[in-house]
Structure formats: C-alpha cells, structure tokens
PDB file of N, CA and C in Angstrom:
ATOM      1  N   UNK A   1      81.869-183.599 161.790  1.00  0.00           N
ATOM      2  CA  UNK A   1      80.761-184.520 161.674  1.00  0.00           C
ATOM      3  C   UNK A   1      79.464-183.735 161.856  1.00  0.00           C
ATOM      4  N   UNK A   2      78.428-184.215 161.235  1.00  0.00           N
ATOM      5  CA  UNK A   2      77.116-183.433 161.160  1.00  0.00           C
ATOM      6  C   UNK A   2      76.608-183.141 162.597  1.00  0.00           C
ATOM      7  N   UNK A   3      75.373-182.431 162.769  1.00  0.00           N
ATOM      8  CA  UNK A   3      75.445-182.425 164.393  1.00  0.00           C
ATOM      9  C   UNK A   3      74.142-184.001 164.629  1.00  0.00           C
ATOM     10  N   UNK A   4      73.426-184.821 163.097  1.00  0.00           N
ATOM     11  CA  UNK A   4      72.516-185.302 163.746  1.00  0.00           C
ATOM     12  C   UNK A   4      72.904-186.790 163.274  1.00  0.00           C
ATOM     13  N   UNK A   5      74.300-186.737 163.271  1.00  0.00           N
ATOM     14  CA  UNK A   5      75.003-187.876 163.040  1.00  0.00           C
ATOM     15  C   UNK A   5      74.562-189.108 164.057  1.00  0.00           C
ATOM     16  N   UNK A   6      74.544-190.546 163.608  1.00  0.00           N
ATOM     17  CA  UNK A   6      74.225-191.527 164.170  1.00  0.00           C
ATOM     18  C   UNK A   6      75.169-192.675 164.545  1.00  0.00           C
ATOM     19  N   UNK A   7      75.804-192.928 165.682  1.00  0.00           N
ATOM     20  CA  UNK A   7      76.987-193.750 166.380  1.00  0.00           C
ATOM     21  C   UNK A   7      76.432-194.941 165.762  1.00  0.00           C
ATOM     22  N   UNK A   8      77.625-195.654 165.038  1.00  0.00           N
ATOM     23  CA  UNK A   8      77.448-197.148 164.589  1.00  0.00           C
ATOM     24  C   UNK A   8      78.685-197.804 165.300  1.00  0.00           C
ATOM     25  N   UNK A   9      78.673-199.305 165.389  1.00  0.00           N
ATOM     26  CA  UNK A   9      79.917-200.058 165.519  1.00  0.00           C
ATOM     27  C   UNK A   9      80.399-200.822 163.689  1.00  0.00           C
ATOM     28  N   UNK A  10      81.207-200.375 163.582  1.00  0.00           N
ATOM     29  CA  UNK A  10      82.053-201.737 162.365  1.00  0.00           C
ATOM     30  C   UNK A  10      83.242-201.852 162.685  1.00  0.00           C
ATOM     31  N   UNK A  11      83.446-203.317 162.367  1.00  0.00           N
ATOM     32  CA  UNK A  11      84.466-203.817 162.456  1.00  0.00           C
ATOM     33  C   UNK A  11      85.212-204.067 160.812  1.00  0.00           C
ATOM     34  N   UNK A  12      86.494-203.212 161.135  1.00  0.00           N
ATOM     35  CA  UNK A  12      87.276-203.662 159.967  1.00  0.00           C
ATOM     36  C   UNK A  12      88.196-204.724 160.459  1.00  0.00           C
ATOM     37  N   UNK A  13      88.661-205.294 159.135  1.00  0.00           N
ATOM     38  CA  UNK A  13      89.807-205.805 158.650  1.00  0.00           C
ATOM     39  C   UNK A  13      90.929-205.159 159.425  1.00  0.00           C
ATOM     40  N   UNK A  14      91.939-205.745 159.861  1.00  0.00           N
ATOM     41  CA  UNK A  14      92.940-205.005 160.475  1.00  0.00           C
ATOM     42  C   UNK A  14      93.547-204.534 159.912  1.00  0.00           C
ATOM     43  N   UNK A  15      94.544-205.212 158.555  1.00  0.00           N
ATOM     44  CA  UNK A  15      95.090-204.141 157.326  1.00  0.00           C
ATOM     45  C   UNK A  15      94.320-202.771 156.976  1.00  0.00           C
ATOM     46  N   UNK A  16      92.685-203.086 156.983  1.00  0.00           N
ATOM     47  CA  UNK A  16      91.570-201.954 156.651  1.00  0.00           C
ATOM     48  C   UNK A  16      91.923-201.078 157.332  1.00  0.00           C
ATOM     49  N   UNK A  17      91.867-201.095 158.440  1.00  0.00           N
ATOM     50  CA  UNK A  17      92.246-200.122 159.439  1.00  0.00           C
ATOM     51  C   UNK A  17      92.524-199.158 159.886  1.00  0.00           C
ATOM     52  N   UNK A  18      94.330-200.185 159.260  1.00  0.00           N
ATOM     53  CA  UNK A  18      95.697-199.406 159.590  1.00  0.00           C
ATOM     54  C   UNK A  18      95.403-198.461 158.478  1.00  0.00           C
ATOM     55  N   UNK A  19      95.354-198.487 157.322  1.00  0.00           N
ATOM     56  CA  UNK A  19      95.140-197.848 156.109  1.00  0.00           C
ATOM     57  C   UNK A  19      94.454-197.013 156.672  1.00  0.00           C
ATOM     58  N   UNK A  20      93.063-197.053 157.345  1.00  0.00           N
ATOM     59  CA  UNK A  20      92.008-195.893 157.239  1.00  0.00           C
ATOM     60  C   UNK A  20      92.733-194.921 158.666  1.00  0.00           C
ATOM     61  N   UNK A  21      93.741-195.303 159.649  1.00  0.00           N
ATOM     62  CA  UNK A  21      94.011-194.836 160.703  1.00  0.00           C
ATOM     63  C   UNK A  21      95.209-193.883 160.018  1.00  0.00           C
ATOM     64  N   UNK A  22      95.868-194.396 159.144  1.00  0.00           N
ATOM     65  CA  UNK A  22      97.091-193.530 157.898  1.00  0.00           C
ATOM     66  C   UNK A  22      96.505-192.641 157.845  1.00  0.00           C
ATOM     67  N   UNK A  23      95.907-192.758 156.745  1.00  0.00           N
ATOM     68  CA  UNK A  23      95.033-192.381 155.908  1.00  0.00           C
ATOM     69  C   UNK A  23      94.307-190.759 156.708  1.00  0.00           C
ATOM     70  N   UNK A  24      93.619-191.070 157.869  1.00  0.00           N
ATOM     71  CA  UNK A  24      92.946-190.341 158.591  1.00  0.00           C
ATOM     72  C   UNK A  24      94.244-189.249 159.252  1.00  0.00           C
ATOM     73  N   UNK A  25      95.392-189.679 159.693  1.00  0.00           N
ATOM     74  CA  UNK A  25      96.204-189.055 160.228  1.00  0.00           C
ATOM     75  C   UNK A  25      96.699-187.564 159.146  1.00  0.00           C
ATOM     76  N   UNK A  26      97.384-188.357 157.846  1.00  0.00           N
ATOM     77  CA  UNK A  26      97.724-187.725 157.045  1.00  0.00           C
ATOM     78  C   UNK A  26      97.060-187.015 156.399  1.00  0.00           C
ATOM     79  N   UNK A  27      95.516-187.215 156.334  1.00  0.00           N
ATOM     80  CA  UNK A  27      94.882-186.083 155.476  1.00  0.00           C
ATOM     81  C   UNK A  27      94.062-185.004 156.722  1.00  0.00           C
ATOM     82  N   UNK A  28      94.380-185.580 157.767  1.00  0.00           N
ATOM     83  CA  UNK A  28      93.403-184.554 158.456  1.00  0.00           C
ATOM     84  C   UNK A  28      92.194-184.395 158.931  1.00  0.00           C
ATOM     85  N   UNK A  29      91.186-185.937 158.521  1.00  0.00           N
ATOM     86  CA  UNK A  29      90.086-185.981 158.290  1.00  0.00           C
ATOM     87  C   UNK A  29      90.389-187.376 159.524  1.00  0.00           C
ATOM     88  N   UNK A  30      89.226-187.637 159.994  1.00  0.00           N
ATOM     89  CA  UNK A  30      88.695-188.552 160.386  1.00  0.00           C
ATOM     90  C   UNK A  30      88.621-189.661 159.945  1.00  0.00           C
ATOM     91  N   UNK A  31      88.491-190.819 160.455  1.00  0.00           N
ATOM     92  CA  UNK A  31      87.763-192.122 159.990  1.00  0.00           C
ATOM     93  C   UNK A  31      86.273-192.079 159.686  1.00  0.00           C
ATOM     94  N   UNK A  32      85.696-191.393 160.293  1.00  0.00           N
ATOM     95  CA  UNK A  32      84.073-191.200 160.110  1.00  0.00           C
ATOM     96  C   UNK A  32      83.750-190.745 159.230  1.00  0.00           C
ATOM     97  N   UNK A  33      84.612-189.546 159.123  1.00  0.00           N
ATOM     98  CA  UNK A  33      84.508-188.609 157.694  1.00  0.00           C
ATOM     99  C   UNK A  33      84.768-189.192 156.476  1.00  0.00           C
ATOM    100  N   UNK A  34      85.567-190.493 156.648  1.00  0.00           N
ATOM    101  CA  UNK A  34      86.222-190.787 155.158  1.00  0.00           C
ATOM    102  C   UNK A  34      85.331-191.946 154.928  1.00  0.00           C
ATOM    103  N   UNK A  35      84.676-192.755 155.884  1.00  0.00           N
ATOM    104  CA  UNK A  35      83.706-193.607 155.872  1.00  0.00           C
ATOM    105  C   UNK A  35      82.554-193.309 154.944  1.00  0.00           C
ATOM    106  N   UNK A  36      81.933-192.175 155.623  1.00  0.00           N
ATOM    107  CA  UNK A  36      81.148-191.625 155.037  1.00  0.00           C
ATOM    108  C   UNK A  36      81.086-191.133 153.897  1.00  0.00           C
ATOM    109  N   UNK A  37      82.656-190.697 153.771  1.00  0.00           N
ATOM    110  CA  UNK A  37      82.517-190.075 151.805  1.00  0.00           C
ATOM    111  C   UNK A  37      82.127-191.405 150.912  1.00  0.00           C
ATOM    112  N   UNK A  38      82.759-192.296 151.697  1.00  0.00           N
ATOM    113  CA  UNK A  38      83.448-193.727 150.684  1.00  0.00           C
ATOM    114  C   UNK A  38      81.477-194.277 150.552  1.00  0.00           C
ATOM    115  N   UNK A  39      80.841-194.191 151.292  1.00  0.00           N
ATOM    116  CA  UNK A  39      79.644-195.001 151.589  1.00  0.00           C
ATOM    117  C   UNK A  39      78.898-193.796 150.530  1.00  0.00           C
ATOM    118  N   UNK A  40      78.869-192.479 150.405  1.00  0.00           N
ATOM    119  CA  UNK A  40      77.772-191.674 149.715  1.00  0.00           C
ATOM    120  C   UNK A  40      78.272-192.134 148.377  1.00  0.00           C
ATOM    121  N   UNK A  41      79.627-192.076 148.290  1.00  0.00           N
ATOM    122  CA  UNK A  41      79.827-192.437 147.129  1.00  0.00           C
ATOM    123  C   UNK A  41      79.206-193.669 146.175  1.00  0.00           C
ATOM    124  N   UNK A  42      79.370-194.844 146.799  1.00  0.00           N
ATOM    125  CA  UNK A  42      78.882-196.212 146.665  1.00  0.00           C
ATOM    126  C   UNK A  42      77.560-196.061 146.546  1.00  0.00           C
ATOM    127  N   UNK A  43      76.800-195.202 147.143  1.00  0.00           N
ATOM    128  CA  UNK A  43      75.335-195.218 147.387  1.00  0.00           C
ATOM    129  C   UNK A  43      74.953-194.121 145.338  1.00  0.00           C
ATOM    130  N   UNK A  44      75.741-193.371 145.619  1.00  0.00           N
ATOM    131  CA  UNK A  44      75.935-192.292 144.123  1.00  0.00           C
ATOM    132  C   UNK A  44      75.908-193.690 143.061  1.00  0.00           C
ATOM    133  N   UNK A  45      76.857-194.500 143.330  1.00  0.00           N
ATOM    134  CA  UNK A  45      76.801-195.456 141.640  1.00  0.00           C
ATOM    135  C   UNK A  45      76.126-195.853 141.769  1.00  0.00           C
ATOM    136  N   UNK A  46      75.534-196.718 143.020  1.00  0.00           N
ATOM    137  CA  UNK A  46      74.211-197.624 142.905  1.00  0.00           C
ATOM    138  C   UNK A  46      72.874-197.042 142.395  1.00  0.00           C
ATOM    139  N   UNK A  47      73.038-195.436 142.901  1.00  0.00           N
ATOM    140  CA  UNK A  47      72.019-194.853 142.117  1.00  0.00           C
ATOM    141  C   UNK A  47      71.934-194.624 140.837  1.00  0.00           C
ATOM    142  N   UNK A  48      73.233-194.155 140.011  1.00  0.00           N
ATOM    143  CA  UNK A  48      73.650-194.167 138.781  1.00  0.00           C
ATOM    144  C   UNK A  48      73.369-195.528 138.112  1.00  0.00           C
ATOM    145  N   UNK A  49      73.571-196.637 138.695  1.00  0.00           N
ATOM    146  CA  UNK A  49      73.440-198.387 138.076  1.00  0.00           C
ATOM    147  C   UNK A  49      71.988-198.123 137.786  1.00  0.00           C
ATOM    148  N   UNK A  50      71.156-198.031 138.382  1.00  0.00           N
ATOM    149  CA  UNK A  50      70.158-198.548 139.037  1.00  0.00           C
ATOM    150  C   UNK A  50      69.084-197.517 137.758  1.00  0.00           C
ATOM    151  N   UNK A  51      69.590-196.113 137.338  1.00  0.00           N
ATOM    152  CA  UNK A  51      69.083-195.237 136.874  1.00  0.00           C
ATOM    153  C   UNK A  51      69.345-195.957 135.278  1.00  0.00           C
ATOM    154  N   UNK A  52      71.041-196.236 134.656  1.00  0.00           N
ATOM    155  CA  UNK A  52      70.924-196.638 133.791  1.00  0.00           C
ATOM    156  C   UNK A  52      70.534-198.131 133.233  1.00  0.00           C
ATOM    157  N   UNK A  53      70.050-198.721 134.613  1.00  0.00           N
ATOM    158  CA  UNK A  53      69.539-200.135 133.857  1.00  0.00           C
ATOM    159  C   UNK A  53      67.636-199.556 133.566  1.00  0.00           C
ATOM    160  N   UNK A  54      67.153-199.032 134.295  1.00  0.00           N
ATOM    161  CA  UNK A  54      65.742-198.282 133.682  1.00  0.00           C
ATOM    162  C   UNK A  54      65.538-197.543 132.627  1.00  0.00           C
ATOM    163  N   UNK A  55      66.870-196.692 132.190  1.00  0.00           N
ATOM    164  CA  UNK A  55      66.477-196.180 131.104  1.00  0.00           C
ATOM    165  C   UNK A  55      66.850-197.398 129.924  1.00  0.00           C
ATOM    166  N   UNK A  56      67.367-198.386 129.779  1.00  0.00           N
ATOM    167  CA  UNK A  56      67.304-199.313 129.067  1.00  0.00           C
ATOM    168  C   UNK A  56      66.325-200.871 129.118  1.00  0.00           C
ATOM    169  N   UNK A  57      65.305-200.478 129.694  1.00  0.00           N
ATOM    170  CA  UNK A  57      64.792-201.464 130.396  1.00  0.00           C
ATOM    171  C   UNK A  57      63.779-201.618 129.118  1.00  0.00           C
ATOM    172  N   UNK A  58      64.052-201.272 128.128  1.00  0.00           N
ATOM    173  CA  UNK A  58      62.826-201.246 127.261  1.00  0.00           C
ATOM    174  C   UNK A  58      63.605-202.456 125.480  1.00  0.00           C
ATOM    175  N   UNK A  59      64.831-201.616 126.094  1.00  0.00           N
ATOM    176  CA  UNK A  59      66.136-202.506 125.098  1.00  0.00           C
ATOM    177  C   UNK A  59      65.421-203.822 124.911  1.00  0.00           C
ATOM    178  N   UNK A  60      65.836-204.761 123.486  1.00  0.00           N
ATOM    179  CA  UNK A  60      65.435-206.004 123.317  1.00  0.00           C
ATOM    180  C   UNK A  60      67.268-206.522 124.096  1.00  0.00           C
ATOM    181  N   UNK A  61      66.607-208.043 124.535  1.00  0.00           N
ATOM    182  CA  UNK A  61      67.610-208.793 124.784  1.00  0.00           C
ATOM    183  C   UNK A  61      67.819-210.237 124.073  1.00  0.00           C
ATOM    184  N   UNK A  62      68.946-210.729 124.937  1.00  0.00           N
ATOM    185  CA  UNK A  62      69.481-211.659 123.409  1.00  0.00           C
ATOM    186  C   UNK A  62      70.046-212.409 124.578  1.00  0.00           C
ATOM    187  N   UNK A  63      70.184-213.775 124.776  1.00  0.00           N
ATOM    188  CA  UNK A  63      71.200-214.834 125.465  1.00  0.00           C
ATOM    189  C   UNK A  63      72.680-214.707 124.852  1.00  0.00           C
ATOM    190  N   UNK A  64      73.233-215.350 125.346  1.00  0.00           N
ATOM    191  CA  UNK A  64      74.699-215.136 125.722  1.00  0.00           C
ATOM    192  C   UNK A  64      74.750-216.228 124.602  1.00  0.00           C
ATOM    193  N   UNK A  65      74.010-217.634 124.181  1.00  0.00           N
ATOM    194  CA  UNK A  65      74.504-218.377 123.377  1.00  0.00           C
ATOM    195  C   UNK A  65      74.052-217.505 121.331  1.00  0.00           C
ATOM    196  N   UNK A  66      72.833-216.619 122.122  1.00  0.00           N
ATOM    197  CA  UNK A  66      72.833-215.717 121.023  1.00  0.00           C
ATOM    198  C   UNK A  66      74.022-214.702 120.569  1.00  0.00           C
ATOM    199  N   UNK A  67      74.441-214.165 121.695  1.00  0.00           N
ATOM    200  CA  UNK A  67      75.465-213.348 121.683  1.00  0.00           C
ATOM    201  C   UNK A  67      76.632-214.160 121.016  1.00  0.00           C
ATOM    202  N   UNK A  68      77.006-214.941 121.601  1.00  0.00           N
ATOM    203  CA  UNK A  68      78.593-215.469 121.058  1.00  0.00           C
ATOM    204  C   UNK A  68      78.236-216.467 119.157  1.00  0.00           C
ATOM    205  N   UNK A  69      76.395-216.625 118.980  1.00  0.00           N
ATOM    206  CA  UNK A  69      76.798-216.590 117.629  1.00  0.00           C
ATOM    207  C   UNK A  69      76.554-215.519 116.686  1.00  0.00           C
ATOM    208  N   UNK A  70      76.601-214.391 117.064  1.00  0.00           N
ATOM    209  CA  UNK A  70      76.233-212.655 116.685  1.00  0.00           C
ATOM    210  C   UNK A  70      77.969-212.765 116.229  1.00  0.00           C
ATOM    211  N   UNK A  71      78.531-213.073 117.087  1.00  0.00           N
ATOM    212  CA  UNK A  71      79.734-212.995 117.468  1.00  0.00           C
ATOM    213  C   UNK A  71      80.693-213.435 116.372  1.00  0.00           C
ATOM    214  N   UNK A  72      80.739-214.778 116.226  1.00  0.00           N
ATOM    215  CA  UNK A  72      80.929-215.536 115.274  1.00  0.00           C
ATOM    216  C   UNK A  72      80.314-215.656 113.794  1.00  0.00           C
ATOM    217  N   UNK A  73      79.016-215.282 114.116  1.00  0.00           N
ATOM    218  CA  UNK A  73      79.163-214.734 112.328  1.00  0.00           C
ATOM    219  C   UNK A  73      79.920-213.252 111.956  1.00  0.00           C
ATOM    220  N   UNK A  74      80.208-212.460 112.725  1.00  0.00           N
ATOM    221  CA  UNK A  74      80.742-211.330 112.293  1.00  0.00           C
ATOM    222  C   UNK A  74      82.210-211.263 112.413  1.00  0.00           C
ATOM    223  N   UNK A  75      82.672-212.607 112.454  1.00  0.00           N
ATOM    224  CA  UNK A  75      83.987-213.284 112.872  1.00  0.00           C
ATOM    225  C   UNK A  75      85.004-212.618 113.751  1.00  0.00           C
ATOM    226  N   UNK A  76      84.256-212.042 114.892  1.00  0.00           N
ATOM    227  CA  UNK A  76      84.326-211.472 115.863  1.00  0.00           C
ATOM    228  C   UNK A  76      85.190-212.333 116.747  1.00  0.00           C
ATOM    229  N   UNK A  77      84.621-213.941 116.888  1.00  0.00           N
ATOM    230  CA  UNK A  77      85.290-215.192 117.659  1.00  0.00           C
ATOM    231  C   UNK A  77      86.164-215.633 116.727  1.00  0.00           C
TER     232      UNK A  77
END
C-alpha cells in the first residue's frame, strides 16, 4: 500500500466479501490492493465515457421515435 494512503470504512455485501477475502488469499494481494485496482479502473472508463461523449458532442441528434422510423424505412424493423 502507498505510504500516503488514506483509512476508509466500507461495508460489503457478505457474499462480496467472501469473494474479495478468496480472492485476496489466493492471489497474494490484499483487499485494499484489489479495491483499489477495481476503483482506478472504474474511475479509467468514466474518464474514457466522459472523453468520448465530448468528442461527439457536436454530432446531430435524432429521438428515438425518429430513430425507430430511420429504422423502418430501411426495413430494419
């Protein structure tokens, strides 16, 4: 663990847990450690989401009742 790491409390799920207490045994790693991968990760797509809805933010849009008759004339439905 880093040295300027910050003590949190969470509460899992008890199935969650057991899994992350497995999990932690068998690979060698910690619960903290695997917490943490799982959370940078999550934080990585949200940045990735977040990056590709801006670069399309310029895109024209269309409703969904537009969409499904786009749809249907190209006898798609």
């Amino acid at each position: 663990m880093e040295n300027h790491a910050k003590r949190s409390t969470i509460y899992f799920d008890a199935d969650l847990h057991r899994a992350l207490r497995m999990k932690s045994a068998t690979g060698g790693r910690s619960i903290s450690e695997i917490v943490n991968e799982a959370v940078r990760r999550a934080l990585r797509e949200d940045q990735e989401d977040l990056a590709a809805f801006e670069a399309r933010v310029a895109e024209e849009t269309i409703s969904y009742e537009e969409l499904l008759d786009d749809l249907k004339a190209h006898g798609k439905l």
